[in-house]
Protein backbone atom coordinates (compact mmCIF):
# COMPACT_ATOMS: atom_id res chain seq x y z
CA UNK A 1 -8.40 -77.62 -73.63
CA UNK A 2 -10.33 -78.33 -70.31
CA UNK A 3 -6.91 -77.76 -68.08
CA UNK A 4 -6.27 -74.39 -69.97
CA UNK A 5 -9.66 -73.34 -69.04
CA UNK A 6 -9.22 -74.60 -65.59
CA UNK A 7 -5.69 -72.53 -65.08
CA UNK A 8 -7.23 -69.56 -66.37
CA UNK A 9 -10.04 -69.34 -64.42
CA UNK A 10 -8.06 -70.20 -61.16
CA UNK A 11 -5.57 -67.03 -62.26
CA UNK A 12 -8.80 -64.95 -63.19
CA UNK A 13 -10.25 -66.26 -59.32
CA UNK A 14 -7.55 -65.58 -57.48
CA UNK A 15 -6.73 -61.81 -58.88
CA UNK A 16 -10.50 -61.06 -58.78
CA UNK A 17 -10.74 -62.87 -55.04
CA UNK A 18 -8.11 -60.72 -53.92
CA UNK A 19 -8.77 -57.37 -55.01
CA UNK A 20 -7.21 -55.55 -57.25
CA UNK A 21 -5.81 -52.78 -54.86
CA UNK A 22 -3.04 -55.14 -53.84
CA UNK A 23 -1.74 -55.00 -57.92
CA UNK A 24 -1.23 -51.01 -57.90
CA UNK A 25 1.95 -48.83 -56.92
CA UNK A 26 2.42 -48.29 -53.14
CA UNK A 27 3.91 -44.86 -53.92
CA UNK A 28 3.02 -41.73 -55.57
CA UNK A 29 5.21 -38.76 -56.96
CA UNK A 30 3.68 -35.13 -55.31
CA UNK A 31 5.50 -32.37 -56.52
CA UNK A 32 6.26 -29.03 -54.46
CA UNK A 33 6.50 -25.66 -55.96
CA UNK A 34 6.18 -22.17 -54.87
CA UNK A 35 7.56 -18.83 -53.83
CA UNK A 36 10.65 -17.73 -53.37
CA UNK A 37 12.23 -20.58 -55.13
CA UNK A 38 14.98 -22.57 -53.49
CA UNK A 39 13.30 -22.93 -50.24
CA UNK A 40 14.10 -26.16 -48.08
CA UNK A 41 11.06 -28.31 -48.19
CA UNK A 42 11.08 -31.31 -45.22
CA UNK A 43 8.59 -34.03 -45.88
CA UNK A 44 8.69 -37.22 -43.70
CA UNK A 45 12.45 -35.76 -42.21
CA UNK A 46 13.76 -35.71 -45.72
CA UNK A 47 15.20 -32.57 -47.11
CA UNK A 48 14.08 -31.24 -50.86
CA UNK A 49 15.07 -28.03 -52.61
CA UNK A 50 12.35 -26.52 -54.12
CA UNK A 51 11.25 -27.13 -56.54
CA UNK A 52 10.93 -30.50 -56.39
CA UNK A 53 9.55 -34.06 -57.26
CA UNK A 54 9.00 -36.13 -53.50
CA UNK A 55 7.78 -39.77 -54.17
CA UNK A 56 5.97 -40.50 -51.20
CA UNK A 57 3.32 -43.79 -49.43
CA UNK A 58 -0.03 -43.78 -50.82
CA UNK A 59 -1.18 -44.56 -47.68
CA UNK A 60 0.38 -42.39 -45.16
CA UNK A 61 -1.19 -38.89 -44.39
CA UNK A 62 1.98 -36.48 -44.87
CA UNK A 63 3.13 -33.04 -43.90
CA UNK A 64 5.54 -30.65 -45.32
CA UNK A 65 7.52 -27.46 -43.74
CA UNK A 66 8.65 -25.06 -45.96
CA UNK A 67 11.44 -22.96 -44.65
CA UNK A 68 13.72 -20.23 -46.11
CA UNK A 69 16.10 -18.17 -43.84
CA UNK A 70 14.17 -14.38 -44.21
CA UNK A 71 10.99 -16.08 -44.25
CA UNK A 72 8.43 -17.61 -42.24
CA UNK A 73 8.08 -21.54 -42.42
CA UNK A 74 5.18 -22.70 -43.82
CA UNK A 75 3.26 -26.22 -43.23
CA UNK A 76 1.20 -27.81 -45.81
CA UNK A 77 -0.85 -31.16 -45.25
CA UNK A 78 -1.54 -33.98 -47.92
CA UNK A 79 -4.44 -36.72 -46.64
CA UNK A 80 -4.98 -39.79 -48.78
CA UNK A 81 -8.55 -40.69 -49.56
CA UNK A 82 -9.75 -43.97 -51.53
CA UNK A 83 -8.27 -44.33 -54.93
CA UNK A 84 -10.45 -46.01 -58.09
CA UNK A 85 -8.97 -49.27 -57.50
CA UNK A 86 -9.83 -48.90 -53.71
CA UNK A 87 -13.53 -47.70 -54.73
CA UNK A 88 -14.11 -50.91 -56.76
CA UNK A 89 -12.23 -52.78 -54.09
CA UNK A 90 -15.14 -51.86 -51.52
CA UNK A 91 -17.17 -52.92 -54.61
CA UNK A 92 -16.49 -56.10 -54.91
CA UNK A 93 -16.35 -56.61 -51.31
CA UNK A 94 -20.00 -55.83 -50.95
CA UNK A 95 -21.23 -58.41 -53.38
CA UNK A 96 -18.54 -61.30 -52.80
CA UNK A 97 -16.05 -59.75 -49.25
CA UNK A 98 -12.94 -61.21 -50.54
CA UNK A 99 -12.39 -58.21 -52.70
CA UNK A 100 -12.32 -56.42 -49.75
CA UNK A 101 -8.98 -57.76 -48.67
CA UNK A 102 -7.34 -55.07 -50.85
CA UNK A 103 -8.30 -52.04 -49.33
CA UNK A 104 -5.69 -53.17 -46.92
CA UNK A 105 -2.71 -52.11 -49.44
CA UNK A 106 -1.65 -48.93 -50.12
CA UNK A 107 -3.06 -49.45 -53.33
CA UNK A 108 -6.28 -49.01 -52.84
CA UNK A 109 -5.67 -45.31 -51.80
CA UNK A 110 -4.41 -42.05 -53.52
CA UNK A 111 -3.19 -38.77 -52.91
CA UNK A 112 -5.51 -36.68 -55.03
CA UNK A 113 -4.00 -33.37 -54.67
CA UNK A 114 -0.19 -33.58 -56.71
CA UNK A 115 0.73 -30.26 -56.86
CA UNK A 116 1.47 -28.18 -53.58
CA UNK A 117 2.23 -24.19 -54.14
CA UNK A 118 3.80 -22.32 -51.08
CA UNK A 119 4.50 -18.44 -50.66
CA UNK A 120 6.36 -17.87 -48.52
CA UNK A 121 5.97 -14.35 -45.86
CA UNK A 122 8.98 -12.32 -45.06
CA UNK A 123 10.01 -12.72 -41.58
CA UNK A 124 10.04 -8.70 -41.29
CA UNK A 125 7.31 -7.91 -43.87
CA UNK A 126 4.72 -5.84 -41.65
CA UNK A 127 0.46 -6.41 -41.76
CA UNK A 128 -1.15 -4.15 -43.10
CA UNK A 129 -4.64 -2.91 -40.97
CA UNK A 130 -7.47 -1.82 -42.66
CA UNK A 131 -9.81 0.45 -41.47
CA UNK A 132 -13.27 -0.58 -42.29
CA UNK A 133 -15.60 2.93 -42.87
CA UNK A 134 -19.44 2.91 -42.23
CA UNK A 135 -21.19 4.34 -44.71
CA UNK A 136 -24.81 3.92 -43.15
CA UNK A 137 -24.56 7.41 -41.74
């Protein structure tokens, strides 16, 4: 009974020593939607037809172009910020600093916004100006 005990605690050490951040997925699915549909979406030199489902690195900061011929490109941005995991990660490391090791892995961070909508602008589509009126007179 006293070696079970033993060889649990040493697993229980030894996922708690090294953080849990270093368990989780090191990818994430993002997907990209938007107007007019069928538009070429590049992320990370990749081509996509949108709409679409990109599976991308936790821990890279990514950007997309959005392209249709008769329309402007558009680029959109996704950052990654500290998941959960990562949060109790940093956690842990405060009280005992081996926990800390897993905010090192792409686990311990997230890409919190999953859903990117484009529109796309007409290449030929003119701007409107408004003429502002003053009505203090």
């Amino acid at each position: 009974m006293k070696k079970i005990s033993v060889i649990i605690f040493s697993i229980y050490l030894s996922i708690y020593i090294t953080g849990c951040s270093i368990f989780a997925d090191r990818t994430q699915q993002i997907m990209i939607n938007g107007n007019p549909v069928g538009a070429t979406v590049i992320v990370d030199g990749k081509n996509y037809v949108a709409p679409c489902a990109v599976t991308i690195d936790r821990d890279k900061n990514i950007t997309m172009v959005v392209m249709k011929d008769g329309y402007l490109p558009q680029t959109m941005e996704s950052n990654w910020e500290l998941s959960t995991t990562g949060l109790l990660d940093l956690a842990g490391g405060w009280l005992l600093l081996l926990p800390g090791i897993g905010l090192f892995f792409p686990g311990a961070k997230i890409h919190k916004q999953t859903n990117h909508y484009y529109v796309l602008q007409k290449e030929n589509a003119k701007t409107v100006k408004t003429d502002t009126v003053d009505t203090d007179k």
